[in-house]
Protein backbone atom coordinates (compact mmCIF):
# COMPACT_ATOMS: atom_id res chain seq x y z
CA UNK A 1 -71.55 56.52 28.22
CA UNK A 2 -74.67 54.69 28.89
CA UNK A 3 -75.58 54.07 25.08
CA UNK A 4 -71.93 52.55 24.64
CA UNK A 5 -72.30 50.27 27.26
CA UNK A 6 -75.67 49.09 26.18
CA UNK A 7 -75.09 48.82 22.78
CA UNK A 8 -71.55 46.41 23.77
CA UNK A 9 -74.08 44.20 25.73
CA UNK A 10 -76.47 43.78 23.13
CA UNK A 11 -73.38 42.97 20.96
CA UNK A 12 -72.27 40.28 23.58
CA UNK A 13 -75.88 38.87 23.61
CA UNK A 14 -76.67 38.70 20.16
CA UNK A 15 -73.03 37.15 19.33
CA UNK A 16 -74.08 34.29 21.98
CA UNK A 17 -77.63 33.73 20.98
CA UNK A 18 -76.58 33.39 17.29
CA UNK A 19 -73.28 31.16 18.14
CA UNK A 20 -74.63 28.41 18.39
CA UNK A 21 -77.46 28.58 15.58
CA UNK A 22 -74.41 29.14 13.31
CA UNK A 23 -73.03 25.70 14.35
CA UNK A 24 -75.93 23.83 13.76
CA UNK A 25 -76.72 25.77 11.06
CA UNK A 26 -73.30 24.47 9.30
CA UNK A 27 -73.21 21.47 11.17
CA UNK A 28 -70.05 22.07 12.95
CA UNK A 29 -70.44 19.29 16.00
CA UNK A 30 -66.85 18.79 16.95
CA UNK A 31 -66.50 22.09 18.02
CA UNK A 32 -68.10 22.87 21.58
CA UNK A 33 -70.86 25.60 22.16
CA UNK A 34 -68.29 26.99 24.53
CA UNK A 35 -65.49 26.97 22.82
CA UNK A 36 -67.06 29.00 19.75
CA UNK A 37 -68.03 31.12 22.22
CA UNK A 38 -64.66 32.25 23.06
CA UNK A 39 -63.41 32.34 20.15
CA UNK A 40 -66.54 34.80 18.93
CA UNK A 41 -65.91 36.64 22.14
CA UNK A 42 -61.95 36.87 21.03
CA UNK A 43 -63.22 38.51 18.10
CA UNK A 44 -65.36 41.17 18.97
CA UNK A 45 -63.08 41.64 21.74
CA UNK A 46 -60.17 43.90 22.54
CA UNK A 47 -58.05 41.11 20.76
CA UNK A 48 -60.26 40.96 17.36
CA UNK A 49 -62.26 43.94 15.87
CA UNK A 50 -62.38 45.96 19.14
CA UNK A 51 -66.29 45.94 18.68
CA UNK A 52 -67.93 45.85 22.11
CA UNK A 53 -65.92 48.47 24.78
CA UNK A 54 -64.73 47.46 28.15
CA UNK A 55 -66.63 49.57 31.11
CA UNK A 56 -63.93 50.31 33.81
């Protein structure tokens, strides 16, 4: 249980560091940091590819 949680947070952390190096990176300025955030949280969310698992 532990190693599931941990491994969905480093998921969550890693997706946000590297968010919004990828948009500089491809020099996507009309988009908001925050907004590709959600959308890259959409997506390794429940709603997406069911990546990172919700603790209850």
């Amino acid at each position: 249980m532990m190693h599931a949680s941990l491994s969905s947070l480093v998921i969550v952390i890693v997706a946000a560091f590297l968010t919004p190096l990828l948009l500089h990176r491809f020099r996507l300025r009309m988009i908001p940091v925050v907004v590709a955030e959600i959308i890259a949280g959409i997506i390794i969310g429940k709603a997406g590819f069911n990546i990172v698992e919700q603790d209850m």
